[in-house]
N, C-alpha and C. Protein backbone atom coordinates (compact mmCIF):
# COMPACT_ATOMS: atom_id res chain seq x y z
N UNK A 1 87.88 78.90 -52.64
CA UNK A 1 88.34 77.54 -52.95
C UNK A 1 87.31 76.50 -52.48
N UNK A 2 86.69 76.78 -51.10
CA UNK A 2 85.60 75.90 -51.09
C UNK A 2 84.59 76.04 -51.80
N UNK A 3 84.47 77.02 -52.28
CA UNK A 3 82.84 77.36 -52.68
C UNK A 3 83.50 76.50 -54.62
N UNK A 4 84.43 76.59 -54.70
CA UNK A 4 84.88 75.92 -56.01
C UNK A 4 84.52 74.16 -55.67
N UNK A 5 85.43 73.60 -55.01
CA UNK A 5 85.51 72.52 -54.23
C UNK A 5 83.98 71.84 -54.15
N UNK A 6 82.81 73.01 -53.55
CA UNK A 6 81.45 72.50 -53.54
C UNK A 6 80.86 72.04 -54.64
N UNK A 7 81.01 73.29 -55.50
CA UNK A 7 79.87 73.41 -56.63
C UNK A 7 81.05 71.98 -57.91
N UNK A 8 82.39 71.59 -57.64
CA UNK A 8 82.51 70.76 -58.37
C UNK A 8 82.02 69.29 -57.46
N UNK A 9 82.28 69.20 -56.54
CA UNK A 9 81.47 67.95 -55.74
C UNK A 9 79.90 67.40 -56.27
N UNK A 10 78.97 68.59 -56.05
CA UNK A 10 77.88 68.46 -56.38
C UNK A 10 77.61 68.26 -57.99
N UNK A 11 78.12 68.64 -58.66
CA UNK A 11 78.14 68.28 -60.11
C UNK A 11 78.48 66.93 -60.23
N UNK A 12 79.65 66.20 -60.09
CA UNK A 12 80.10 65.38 -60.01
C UNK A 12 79.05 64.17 -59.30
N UNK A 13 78.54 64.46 -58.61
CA UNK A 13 77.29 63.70 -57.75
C UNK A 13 76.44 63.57 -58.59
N UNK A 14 75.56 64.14 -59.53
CA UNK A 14 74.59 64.25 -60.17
C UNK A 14 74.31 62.67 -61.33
N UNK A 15 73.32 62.62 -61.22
CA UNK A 15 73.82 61.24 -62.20
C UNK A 15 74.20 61.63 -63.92
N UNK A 16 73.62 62.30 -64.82
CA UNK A 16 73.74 62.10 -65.50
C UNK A 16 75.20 62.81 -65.91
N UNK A 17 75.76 63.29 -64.71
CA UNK A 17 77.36 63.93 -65.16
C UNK A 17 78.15 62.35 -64.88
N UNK A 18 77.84 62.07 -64.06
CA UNK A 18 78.74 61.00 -63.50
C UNK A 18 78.85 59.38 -64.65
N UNK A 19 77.19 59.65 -65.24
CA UNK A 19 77.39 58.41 -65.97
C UNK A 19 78.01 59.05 -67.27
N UNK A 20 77.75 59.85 -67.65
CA UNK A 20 78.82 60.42 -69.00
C UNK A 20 80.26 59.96 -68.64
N UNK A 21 80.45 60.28 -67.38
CA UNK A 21 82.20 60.22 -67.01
C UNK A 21 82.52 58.92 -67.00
N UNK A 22 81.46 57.41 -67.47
CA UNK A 22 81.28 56.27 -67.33
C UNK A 22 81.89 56.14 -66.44
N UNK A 23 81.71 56.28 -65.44
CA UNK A 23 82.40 55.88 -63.65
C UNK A 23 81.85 54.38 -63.24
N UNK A 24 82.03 53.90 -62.87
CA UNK A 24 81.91 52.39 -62.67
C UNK A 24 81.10 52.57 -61.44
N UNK A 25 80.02 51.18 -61.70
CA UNK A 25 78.83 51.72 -60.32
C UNK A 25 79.41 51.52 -58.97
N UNK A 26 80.31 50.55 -58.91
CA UNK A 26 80.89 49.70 -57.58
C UNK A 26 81.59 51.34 -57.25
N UNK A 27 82.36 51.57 -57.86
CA UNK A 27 83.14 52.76 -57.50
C UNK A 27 81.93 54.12 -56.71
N UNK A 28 80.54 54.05 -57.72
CA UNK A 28 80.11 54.97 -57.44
C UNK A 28 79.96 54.95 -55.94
N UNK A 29 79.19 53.38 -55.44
CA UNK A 29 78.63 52.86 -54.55
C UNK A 29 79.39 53.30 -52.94
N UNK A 30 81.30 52.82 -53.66
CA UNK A 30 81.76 52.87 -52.38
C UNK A 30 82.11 53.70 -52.30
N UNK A 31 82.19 55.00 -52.87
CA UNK A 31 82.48 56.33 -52.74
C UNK A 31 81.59 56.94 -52.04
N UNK A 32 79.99 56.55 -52.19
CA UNK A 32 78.85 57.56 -51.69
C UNK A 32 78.60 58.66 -52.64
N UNK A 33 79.12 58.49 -54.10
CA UNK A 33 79.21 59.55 -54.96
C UNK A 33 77.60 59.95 -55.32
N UNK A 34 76.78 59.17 -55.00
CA UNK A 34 75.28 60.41 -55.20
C UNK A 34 74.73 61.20 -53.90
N UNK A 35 75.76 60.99 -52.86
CA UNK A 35 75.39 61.62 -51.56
C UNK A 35 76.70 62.92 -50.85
N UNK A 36 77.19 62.98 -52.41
CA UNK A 36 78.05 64.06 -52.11
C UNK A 36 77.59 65.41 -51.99
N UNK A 37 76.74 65.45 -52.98
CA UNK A 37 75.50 66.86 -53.22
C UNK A 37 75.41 67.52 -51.83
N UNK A 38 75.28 66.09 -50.53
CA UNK A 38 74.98 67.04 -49.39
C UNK A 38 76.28 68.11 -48.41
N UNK A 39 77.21 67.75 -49.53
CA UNK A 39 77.92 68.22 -48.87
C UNK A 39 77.68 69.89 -48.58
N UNK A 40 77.01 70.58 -49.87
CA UNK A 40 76.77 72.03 -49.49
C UNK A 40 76.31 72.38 -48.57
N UNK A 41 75.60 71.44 -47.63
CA UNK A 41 74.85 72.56 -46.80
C UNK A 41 76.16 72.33 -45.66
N UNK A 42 77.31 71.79 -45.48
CA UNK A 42 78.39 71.80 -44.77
C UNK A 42 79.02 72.80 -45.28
N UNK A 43 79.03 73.39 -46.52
CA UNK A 43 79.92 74.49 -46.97
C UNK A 43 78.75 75.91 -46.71
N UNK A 44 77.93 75.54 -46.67
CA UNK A 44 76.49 76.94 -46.34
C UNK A 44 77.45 76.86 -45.21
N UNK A 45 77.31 76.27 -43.73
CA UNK A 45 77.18 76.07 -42.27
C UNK A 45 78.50 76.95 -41.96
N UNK A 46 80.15 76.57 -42.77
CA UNK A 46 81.17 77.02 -42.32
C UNK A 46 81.21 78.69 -43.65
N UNK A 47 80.19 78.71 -44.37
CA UNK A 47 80.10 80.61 -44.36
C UNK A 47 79.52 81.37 -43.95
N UNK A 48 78.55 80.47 -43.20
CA UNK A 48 77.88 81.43 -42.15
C UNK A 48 78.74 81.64 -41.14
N UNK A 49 79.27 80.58 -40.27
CA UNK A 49 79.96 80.91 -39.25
C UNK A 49 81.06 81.64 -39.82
N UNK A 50 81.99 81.28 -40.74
CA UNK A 50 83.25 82.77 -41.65
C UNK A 50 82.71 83.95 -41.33
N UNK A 51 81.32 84.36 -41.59
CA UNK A 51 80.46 85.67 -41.95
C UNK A 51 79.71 85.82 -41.18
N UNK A 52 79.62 85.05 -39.96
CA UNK A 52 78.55 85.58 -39.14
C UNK A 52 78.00 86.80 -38.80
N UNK A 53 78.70 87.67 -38.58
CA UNK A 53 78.32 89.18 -38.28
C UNK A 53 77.83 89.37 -39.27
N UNK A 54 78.37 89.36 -40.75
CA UNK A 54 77.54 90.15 -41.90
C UNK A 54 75.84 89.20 -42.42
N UNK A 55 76.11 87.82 -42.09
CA UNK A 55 74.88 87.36 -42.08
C UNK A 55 73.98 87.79 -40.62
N UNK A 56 74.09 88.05 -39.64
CA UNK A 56 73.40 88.63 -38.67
C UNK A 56 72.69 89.58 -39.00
N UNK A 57 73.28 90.94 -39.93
CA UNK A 57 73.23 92.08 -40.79
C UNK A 57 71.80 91.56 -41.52
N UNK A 58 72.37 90.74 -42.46
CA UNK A 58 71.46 90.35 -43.70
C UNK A 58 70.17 90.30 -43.19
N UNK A 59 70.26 89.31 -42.52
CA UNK A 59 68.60 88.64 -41.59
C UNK A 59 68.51 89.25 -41.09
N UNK A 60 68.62 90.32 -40.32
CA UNK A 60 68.04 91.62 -39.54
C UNK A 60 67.55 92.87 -40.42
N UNK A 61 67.86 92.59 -41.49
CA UNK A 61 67.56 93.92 -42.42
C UNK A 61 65.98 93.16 -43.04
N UNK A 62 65.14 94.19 -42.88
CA UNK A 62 63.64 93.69 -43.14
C UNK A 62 63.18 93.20 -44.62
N UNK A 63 63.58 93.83 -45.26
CA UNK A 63 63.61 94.30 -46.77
C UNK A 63 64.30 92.85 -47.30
N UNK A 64 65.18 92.85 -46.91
CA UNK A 64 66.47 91.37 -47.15
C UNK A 64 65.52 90.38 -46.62
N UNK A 65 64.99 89.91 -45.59
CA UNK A 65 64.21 89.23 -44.94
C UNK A 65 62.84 88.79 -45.71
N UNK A 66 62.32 89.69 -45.64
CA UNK A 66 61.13 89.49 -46.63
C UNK A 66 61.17 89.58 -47.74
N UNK A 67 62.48 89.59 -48.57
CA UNK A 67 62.61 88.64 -50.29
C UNK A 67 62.76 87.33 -50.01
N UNK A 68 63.90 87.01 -48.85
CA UNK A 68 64.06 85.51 -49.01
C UNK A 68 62.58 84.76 -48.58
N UNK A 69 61.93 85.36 -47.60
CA UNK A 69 60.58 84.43 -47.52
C UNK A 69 59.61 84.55 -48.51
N UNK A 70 59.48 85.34 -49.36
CA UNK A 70 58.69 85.08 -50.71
C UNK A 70 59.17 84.33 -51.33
N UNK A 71 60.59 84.52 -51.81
CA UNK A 71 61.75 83.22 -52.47
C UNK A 71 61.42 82.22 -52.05
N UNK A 72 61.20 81.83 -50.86
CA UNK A 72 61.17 80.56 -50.14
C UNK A 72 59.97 80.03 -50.50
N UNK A 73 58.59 80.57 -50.61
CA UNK A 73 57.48 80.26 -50.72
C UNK A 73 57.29 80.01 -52.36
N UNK A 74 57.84 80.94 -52.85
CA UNK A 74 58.12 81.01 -54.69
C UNK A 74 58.02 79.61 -54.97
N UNK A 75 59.46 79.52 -54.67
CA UNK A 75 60.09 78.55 -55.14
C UNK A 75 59.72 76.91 -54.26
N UNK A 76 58.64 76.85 -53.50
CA UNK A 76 58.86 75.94 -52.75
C UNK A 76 57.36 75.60 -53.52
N UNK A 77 56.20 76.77 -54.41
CA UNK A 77 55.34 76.49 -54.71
C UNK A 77 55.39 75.65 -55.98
N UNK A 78 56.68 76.33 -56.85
CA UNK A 78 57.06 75.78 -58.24
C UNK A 78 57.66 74.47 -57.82
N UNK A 79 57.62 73.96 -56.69
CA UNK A 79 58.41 72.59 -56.96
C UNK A 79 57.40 71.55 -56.71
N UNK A 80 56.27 72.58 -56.17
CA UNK A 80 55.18 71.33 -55.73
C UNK A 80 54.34 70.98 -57.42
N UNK A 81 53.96 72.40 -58.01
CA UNK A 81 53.48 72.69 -59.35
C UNK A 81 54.02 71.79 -60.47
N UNK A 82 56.03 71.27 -60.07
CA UNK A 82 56.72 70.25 -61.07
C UNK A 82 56.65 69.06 -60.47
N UNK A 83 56.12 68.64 -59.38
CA UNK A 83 56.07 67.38 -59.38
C UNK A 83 55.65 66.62 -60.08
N UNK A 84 54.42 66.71 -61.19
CA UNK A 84 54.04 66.23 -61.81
C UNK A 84 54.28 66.14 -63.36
N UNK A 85 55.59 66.68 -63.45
CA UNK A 85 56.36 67.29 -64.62
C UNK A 85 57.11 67.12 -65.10
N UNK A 86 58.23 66.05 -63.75
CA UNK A 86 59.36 65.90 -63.97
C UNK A 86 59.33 64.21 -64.18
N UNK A 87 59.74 64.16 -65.70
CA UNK A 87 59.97 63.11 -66.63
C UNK A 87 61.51 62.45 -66.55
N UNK A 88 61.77 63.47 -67.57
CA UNK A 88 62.99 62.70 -67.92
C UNK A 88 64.58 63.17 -66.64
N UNK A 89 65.36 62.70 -66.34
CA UNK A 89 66.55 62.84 -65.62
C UNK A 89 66.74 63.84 -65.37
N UNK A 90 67.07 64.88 -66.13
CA UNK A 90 67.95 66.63 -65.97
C UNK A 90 66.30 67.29 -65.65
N UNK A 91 65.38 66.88 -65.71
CA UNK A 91 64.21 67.26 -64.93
C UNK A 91 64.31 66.96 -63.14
N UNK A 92 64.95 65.91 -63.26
CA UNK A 92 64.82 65.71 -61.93
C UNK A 92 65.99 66.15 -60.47
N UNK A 93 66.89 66.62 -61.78
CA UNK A 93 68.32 67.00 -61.05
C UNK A 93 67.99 68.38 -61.19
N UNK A 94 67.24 69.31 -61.40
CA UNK A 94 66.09 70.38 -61.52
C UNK A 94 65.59 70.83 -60.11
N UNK A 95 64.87 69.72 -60.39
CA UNK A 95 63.63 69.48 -59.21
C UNK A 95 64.79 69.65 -58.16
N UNK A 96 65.57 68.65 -58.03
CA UNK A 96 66.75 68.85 -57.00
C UNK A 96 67.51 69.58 -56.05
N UNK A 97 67.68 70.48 -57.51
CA UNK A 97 68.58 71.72 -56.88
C UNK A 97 67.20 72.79 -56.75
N UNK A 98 66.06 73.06 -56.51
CA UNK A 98 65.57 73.43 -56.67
C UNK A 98 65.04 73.44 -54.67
N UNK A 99 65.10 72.03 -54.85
CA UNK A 99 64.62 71.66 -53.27
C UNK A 99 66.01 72.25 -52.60
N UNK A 100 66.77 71.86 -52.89
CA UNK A 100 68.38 72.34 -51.80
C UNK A 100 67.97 73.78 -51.91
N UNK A 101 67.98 74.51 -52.37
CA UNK A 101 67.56 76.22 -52.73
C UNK A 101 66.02 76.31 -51.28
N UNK A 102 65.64 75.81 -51.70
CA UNK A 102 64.43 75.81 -50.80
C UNK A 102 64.70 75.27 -49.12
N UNK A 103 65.81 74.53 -49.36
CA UNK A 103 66.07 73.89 -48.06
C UNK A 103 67.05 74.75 -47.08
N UNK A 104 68.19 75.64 -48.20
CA UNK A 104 68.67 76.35 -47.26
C UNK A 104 68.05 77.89 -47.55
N UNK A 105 67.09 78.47 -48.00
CA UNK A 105 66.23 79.25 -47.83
C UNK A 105 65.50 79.13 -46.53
N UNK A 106 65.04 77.89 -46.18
CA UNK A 106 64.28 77.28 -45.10
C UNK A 106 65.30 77.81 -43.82
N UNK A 107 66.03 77.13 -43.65
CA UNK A 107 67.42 77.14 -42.48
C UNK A 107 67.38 78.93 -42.66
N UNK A 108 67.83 79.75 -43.33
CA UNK A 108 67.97 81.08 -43.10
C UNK A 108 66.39 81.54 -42.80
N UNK A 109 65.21 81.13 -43.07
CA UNK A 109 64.04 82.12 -42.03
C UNK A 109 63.98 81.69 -40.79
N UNK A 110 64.00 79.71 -40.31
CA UNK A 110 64.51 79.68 -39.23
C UNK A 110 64.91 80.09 -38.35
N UNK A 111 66.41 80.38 -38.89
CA UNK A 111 67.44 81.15 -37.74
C UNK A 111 66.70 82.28 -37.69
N UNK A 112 66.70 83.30 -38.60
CA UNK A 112 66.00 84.58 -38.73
C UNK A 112 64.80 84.98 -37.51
N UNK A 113 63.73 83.53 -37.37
CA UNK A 113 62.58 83.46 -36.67
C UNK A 113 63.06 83.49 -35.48
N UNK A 114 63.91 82.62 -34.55
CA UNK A 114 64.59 82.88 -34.02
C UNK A 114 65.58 84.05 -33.25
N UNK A 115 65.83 84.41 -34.10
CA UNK A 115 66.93 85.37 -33.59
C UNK A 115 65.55 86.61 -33.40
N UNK A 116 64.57 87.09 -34.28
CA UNK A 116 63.84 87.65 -33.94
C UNK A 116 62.74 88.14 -32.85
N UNK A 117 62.63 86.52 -32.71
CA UNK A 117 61.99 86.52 -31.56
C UNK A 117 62.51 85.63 -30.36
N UNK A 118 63.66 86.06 -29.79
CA UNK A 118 64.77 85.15 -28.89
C UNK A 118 64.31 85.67 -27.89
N UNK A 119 63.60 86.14 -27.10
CA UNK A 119 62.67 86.62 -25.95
C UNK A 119 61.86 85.29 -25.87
N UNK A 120 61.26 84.90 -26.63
CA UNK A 120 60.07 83.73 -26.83
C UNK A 120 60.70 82.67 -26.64
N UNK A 121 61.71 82.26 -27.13
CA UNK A 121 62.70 81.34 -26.83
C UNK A 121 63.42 81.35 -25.53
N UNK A 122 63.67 81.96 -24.91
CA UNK A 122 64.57 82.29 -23.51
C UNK A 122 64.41 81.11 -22.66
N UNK A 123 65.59 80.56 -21.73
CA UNK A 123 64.56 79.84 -20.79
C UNK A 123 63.76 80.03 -19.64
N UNK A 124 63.12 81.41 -19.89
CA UNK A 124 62.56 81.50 -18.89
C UNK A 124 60.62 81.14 -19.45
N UNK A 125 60.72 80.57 -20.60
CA UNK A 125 59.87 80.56 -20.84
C UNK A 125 59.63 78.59 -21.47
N UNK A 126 58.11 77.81 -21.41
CA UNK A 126 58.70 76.78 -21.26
C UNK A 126 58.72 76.51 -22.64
N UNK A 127 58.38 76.54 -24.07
CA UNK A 127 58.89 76.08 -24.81
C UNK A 127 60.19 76.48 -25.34
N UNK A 128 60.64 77.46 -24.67
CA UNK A 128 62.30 77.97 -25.07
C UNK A 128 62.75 76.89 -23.98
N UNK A 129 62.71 76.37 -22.94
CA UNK A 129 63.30 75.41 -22.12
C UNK A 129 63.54 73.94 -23.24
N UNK A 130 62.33 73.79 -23.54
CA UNK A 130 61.98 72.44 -24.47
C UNK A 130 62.95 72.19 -25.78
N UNK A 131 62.89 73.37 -26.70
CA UNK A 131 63.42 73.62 -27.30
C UNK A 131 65.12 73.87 -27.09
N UNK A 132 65.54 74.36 -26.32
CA UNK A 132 66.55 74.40 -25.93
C UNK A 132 67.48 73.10 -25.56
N UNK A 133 66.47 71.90 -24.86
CA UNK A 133 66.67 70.63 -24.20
C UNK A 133 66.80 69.80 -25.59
N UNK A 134 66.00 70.14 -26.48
CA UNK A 134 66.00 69.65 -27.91
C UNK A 134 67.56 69.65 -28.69
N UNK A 135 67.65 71.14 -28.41
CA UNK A 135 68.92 71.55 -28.75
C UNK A 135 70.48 70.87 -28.16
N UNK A 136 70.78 70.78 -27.11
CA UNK A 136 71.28 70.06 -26.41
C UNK A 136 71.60 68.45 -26.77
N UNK A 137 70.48 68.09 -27.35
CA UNK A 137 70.56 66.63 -27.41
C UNK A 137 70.46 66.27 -29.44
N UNK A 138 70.64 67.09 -29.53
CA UNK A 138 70.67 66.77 -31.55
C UNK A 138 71.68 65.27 -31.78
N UNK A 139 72.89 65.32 -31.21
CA UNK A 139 73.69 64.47 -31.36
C UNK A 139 72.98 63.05 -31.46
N UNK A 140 72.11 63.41 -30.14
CA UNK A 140 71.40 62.10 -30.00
C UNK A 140 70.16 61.36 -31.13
N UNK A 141 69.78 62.29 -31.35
CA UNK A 141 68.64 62.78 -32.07
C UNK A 141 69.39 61.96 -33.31
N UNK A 142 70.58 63.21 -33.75
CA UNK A 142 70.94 62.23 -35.03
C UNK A 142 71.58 60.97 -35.27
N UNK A 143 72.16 60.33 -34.19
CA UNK A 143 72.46 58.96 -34.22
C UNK A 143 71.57 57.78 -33.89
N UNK A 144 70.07 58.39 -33.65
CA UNK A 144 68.97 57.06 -32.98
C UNK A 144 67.73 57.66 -34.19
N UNK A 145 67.69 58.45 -34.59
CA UNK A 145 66.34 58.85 -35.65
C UNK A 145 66.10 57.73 -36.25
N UNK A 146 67.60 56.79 -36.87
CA UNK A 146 67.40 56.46 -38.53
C UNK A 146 66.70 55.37 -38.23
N UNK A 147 67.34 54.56 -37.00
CA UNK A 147 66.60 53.51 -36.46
C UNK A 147 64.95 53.62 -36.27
N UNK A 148 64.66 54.35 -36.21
CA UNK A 148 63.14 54.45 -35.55
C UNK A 148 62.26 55.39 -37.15
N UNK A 149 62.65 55.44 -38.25
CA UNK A 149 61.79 55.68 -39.46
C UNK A 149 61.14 54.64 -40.08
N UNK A 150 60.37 54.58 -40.05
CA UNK A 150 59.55 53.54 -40.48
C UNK A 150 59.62 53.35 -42.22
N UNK A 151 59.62 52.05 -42.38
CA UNK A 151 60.14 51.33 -43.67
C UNK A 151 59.17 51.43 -44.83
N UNK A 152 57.68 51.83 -44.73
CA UNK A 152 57.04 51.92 -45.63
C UNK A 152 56.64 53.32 -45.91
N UNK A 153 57.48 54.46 -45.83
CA UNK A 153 57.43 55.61 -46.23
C UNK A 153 57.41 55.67 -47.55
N UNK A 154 57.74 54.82 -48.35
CA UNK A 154 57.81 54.44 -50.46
C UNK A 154 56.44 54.87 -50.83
N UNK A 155 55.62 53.90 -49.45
CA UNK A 155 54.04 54.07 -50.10
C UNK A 155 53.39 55.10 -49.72
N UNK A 156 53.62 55.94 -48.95
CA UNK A 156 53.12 57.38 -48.61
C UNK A 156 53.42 58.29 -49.62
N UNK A 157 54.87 58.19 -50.09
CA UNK A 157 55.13 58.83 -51.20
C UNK A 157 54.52 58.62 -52.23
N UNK A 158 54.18 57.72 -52.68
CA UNK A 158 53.71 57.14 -53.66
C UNK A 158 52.27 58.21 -54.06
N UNK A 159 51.53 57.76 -52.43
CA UNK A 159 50.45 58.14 -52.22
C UNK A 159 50.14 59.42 -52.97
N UNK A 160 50.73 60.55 -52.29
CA UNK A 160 50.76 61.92 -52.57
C UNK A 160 51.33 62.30 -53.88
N UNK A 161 52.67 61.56 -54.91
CA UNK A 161 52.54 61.76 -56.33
C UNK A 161 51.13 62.01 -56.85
N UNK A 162 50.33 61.17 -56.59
CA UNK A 162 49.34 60.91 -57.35
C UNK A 162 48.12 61.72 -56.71
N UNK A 163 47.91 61.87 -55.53
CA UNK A 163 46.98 62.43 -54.51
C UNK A 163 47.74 63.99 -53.84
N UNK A 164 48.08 64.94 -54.41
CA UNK A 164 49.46 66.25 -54.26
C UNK A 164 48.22 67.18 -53.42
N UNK A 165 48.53 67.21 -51.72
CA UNK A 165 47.50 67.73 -50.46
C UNK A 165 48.98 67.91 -50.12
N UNK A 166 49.47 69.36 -50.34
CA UNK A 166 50.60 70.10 -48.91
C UNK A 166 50.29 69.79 -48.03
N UNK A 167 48.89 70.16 -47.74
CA UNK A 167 48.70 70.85 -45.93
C UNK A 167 48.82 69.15 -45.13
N UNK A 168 47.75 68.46 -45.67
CA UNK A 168 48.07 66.97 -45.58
C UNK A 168 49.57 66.28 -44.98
N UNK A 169 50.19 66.25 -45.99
CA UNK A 169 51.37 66.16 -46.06
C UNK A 169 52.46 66.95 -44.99
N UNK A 170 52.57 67.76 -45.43
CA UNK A 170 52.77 69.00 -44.13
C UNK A 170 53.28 68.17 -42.88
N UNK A 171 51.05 68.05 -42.54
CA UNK A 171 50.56 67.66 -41.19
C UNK A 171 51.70 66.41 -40.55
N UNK A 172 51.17 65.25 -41.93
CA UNK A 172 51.70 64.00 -41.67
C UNK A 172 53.47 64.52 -41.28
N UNK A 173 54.30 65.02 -41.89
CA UNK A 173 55.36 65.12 -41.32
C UNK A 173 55.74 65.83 -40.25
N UNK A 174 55.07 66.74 -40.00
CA UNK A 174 55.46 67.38 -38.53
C UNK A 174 55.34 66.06 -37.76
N UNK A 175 54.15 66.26 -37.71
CA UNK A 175 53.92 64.90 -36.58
C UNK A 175 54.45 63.43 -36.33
N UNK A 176 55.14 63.26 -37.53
CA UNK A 176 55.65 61.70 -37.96
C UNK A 176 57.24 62.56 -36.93
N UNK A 177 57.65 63.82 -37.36
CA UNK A 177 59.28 63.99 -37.12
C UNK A 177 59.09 64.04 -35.23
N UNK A 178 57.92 64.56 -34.66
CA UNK A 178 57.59 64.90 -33.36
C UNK A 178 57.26 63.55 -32.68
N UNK A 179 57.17 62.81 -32.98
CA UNK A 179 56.98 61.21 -32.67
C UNK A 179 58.29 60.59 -32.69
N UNK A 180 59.19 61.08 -33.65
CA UNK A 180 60.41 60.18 -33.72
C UNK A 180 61.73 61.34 -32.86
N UNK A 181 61.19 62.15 -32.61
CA UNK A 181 62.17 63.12 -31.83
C UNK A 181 61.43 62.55 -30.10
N UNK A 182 60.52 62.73 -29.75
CA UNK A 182 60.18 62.03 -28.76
C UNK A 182 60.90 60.99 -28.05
N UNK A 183 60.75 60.23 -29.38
CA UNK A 183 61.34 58.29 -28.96
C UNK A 183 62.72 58.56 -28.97
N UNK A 184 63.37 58.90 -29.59
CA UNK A 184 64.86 59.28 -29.90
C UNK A 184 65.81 60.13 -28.55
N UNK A 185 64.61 61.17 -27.86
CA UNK A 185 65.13 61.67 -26.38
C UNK A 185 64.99 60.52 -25.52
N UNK A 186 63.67 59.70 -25.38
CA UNK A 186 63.44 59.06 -24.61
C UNK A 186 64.90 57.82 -24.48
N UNK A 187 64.52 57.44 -25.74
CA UNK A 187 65.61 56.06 -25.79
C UNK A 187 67.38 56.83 -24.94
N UNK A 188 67.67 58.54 -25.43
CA UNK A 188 69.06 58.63 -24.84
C UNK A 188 68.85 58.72 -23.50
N UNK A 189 67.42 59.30 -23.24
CA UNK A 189 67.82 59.61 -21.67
C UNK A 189 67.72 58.28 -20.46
N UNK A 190 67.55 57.28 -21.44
CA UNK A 190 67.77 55.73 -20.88
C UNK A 190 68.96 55.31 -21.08
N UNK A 191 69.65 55.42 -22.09
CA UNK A 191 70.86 55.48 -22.69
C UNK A 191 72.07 56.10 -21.60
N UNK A 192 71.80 57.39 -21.06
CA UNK A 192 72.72 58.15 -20.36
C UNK A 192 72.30 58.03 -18.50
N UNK A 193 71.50 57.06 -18.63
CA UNK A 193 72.06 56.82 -17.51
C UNK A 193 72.66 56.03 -16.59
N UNK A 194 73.54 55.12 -17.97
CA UNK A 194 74.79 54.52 -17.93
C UNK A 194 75.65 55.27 -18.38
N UNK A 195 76.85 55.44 -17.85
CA UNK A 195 77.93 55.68 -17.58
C UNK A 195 78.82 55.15 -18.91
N UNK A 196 78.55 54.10 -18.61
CA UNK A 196 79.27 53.09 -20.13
C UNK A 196 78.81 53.64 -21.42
N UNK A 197 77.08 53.39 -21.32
CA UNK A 197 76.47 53.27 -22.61
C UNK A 197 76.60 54.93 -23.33
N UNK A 198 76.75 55.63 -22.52
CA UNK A 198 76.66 57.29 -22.79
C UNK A 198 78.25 57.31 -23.49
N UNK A 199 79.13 56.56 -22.79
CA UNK A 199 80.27 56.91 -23.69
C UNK A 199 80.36 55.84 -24.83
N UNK A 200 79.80 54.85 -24.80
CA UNK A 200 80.24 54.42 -25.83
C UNK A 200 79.39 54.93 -27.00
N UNK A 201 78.04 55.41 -26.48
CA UNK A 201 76.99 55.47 -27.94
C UNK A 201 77.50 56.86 -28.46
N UNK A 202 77.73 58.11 -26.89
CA UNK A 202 77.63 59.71 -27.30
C UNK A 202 78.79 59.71 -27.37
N UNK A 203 79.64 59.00 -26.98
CA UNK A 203 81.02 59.61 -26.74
C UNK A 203 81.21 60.49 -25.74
N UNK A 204 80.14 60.53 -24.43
CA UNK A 204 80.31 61.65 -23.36
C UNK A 204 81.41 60.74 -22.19
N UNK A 205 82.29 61.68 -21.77
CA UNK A 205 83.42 61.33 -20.85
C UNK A 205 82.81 61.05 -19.69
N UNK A 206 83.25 60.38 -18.62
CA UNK A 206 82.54 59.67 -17.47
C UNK A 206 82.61 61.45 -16.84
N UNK A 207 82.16 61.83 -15.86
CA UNK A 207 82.63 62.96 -14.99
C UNK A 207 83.58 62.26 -14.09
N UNK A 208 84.73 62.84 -13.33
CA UNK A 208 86.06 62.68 -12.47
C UNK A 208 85.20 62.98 -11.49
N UNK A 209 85.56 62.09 -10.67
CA UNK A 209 84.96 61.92 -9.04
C UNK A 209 85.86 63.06 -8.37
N UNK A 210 87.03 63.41 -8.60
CA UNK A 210 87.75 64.35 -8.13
C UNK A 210 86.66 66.31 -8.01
């Protein structure tokens, strides 16, 4: 029923279904109806956890493992190959679902990398500490990021339509996301050490003096 529930959400999101259904834009607007699409990777998140054991299975089996990372690379090459391709609309709702495919392809070698090598990660080691501290603080991460992205990202994009350098590109975003994860710990761990400001921003409970 969810997996029904999803795949009609995301349709419904798409523009050129939605403007057939002549839906009124105000309606679209206050609905969030072109940002429903994201809802799948909330319906990915609660079948992994449903299935965890048998996805544990999956990603541990080598064979299984190393299709999805060719898949991943496949398909992540053909989308760089259509950037320059995609014209008209149902090209671009294409391109789309094409990237979500690639995105939660991405999230499953991740975890996979991970779980593989969870020795490397441990905290006894210091970027499993770092990482871990990372982990810990996402909440934060995702409520102070949006503030701190910088406003002329249009023209970077722009840039690379026309100028198409992965590794480039790549570069620039690791480093742009490692700059804004930085500022984003920094700003909570100023943040939390008020008492007030921690509950009102994180919602963390005072600790009981008791």
């Amino acid at each position: 029923m969810l997996i029904i529930f999803t795949i009609g959400i995301f349709l419904l999101s798409l523009q050129p279904i939605n403007t057939k259904l002549n839906l009124n834009i105000k309606i679209i607007d206050i609905l969030g109806l072109l940002n429903w699409k994201y809802f799948i990777y909330f319906t990915f998140g609660i079948l992994v956890k449903k299935h965890f054991t048998l996805f544990q299975q999956l990603i541990d089996h080598k064979t299984i493992y190393m299709v999805i990372m060719v898949a991943l690379f496949v398909i992540s090459y053909i989308c760089l190959l259509r950037m320059s391709y995609s014209e008209n609309i149902w090209d671009k709702r294409i391109d789309f679902m094409l990237r979500i495919i690639v995105a939660i392809l991405a999230i499953i070698v991740t975890f996979a990398i991970f779980r593989h090598y969870q020795n490397l990660f441990s905290k006894q080691k210091k970027i499993g500490r770092i990482l871990q501290f990372i982990g810990t603080h996402t909440l934060d991460i995702y409520l102070l990021h949006y503030i701190l992205i910088p406003q002329n990202l249009i023209m970077i994009g722009r840039f690379f339509q026309t100028n198409v350098n992965p590794l480039i590109e790549f570069t620039i975003t690791v480093i742009l996301a490692l700059l804004i994860i930085a500022a984003c710990l920094t700003i909570s761990t100023i943040i939390r050490t008020s008492p007030i400001l921690s509950t009102l921003v994180f919602g963390i409970k005072p600790k009981s003096k008791n």
